[in-house]
C-alpha atoms as a PDB file:
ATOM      1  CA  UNK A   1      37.764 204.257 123.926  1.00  0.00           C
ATOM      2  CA  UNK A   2      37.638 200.897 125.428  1.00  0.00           C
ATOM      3  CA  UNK A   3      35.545 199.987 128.090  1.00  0.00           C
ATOM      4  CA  UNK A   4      36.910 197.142 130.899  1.00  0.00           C
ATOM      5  CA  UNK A   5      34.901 195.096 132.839  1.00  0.00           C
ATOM      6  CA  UNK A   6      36.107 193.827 135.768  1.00  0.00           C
ATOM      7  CA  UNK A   7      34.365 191.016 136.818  1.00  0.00           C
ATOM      8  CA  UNK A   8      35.136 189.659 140.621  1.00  0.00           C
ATOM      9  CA  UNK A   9      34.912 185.924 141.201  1.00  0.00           C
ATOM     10  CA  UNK A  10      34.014 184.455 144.042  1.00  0.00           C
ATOM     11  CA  UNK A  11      35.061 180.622 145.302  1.00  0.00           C
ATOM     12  CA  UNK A  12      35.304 178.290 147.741  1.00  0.00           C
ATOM     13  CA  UNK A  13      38.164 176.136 148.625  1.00  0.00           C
ATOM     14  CA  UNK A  14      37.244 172.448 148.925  1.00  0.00           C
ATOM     15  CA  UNK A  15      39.709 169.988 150.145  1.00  0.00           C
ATOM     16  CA  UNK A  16      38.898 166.728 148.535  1.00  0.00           C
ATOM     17  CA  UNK A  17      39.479 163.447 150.330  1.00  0.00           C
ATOM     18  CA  UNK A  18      41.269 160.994 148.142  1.00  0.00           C
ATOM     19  CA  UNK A  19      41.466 157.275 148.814  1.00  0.00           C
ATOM     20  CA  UNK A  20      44.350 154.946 147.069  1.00  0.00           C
ATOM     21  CA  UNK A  21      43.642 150.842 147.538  1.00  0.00           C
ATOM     22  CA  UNK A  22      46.694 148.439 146.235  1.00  0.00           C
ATOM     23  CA  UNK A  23      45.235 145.421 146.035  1.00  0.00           C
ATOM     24  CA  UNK A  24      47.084 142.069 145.190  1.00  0.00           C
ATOM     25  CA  UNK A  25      44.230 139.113 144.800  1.00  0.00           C
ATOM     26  CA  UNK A  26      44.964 135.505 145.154  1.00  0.00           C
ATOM     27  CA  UNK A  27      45.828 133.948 141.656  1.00  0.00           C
ATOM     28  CA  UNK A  28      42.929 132.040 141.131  1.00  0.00           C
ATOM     29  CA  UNK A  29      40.320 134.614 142.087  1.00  0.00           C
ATOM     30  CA  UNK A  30      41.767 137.816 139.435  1.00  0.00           C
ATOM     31  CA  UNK A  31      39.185 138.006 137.034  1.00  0.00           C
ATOM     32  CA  UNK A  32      36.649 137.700 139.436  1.00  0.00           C
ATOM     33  CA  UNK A  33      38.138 140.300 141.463  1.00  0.00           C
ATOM     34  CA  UNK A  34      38.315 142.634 138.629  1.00  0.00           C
ATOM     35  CA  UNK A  35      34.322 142.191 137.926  1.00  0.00           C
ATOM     36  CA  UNK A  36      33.374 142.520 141.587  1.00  0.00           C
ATOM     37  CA  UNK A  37      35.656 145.845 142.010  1.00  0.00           C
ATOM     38  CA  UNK A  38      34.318 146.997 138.762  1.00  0.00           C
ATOM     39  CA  UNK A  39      30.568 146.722 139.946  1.00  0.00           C
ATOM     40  CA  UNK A  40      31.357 148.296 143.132  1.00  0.00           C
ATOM     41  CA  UNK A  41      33.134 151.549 141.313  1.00  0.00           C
ATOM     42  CA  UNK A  42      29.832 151.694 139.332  1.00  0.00           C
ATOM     43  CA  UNK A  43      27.859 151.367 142.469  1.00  0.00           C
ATOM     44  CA  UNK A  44      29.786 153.751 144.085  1.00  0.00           C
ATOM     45  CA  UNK A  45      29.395 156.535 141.590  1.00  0.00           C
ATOM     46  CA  UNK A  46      25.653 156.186 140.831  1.00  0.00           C
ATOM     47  CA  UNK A  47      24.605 155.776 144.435  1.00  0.00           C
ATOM     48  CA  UNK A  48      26.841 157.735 146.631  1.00  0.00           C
ATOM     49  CA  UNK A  49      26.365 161.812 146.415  1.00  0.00           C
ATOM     50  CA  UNK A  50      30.277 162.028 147.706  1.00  0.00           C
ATOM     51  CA  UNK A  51      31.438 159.737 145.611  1.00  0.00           C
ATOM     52  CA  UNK A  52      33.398 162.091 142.638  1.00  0.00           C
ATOM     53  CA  UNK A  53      35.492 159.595 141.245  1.00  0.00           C
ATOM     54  CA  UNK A  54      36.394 156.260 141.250  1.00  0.00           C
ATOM     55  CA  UNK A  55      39.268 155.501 139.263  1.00  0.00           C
ATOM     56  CA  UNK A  56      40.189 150.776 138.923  1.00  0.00           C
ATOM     57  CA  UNK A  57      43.523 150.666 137.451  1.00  0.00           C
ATOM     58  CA  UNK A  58      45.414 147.104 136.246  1.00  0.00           C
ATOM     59  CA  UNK A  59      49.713 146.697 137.020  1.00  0.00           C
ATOM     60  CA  UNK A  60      51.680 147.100 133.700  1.00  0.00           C
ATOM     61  CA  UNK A  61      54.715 145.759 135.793  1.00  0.00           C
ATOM     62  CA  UNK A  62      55.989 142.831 135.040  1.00  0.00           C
ATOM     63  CA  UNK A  63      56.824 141.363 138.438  1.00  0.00           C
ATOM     64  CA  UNK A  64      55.960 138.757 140.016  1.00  0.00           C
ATOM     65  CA  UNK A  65      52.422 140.004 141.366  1.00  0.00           C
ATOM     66  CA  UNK A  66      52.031 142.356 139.034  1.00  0.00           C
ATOM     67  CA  UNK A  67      49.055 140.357 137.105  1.00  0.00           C
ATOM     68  CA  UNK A  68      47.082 140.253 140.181  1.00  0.00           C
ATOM     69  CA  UNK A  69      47.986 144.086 141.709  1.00  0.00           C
ATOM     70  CA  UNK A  70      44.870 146.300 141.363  1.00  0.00           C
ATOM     71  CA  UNK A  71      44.924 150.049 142.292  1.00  0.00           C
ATOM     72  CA  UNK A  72      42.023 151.909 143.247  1.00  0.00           C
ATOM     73  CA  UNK A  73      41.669 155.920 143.097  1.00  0.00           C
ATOM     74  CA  UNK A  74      38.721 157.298 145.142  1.00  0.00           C
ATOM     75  CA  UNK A  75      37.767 160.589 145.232  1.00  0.00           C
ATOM     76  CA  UNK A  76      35.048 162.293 147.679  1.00  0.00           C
ATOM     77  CA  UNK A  77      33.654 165.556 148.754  1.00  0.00           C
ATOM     78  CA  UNK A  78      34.982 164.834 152.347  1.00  0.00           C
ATOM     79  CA  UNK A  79      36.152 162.287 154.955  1.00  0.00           C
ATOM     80  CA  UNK A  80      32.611 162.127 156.030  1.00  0.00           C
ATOM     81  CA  UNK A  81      31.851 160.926 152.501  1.00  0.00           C
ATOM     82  CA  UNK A  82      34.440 158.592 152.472  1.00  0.00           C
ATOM     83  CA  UNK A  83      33.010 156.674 155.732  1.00  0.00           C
ATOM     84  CA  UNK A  84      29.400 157.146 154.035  1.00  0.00           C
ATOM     85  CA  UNK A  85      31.371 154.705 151.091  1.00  0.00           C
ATOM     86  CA  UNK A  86      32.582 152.084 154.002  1.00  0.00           C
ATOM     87  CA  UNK A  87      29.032 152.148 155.721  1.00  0.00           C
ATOM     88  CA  UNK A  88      26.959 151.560 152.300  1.00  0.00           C
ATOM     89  CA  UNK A  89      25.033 147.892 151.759  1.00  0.00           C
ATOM     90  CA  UNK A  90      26.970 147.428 147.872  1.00  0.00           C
ATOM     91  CA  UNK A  91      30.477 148.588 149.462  1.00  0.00           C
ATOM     92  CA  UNK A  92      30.000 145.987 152.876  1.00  0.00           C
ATOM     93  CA  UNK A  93      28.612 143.476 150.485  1.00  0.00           C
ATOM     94  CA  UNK A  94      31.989 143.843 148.158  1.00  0.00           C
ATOM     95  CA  UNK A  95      34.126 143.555 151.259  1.00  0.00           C
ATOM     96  CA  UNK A  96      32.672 140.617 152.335  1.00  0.00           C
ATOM     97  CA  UNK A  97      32.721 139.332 148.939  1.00  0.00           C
ATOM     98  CA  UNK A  98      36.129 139.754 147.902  1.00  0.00           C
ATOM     99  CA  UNK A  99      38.245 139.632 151.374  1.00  0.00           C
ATOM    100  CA  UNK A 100      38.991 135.746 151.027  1.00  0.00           C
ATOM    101  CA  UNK A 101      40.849 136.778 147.318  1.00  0.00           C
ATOM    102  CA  UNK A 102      42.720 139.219 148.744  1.00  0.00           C
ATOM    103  CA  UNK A 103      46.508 138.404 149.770  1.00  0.00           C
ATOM    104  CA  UNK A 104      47.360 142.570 150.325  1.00  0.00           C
ATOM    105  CA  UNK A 105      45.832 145.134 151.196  1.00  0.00           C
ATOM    106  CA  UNK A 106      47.199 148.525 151.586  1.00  0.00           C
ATOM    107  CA  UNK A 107      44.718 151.941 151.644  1.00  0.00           C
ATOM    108  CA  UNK A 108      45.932 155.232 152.580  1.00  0.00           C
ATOM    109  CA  UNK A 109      44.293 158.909 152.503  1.00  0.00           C
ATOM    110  CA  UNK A 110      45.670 161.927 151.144  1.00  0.00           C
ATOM    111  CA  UNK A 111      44.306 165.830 150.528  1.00  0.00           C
ATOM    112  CA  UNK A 112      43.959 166.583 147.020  1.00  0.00           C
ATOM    113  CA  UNK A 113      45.890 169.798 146.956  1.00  0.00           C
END
């Protein structure tokens, strides 16, 4: 005969906290841009417990910003990890850094279902 084992799984449901940025940076100021948001994603992951994912993605459009349009994907374990991000030194430090290169900023949360 054959012999099934049933073997019960147990989980629990976490509702990550996902961050999108669209950034569009001041002509002059794009390649600097991309190394300072490429430090801070590094940062980010390495030194922030929350931090899952941190995803710096480049426009293939081919509009009139598209060049200078940078999207960020963040994900964390929670909101609370998400303002842990906005309150640490390297992401202030960015902020401050970069705000005078940036002509748009849009960020929005979501729920990763």
């Amino acid at each position: 005969g054959v012999a099934l084992i049933a073997n019960t799984l147990s989980f629990k449901v976490t509702l990550m906290y996902v961050i999108t940025v669209e950034f569009v940076i001041r002509a002059p100021h794009a390649a600097a841009f991309q190394a300072a948001v490429m430090e801070n994603a590094a940062r980010s992951l390495e030194w922030e417990p929350a931090c899952r994912h941190f995803d710096v993605c480049t426009s293939l459009g081919d509009g009139p910003t598209a060049a200078r349009t940078v999207f960020l994907y963040e994900l964390y374990d929670d909101r609370a990890g998400f303002e842990a991000h906005l309150d640490a030194d390297h992401f202030k430090a960015f902020d401050a850094h970069v705000a005078p290169w940036v002509e748009r900023k849009i960020v929005r949360g979501w729920q990763l279902a």
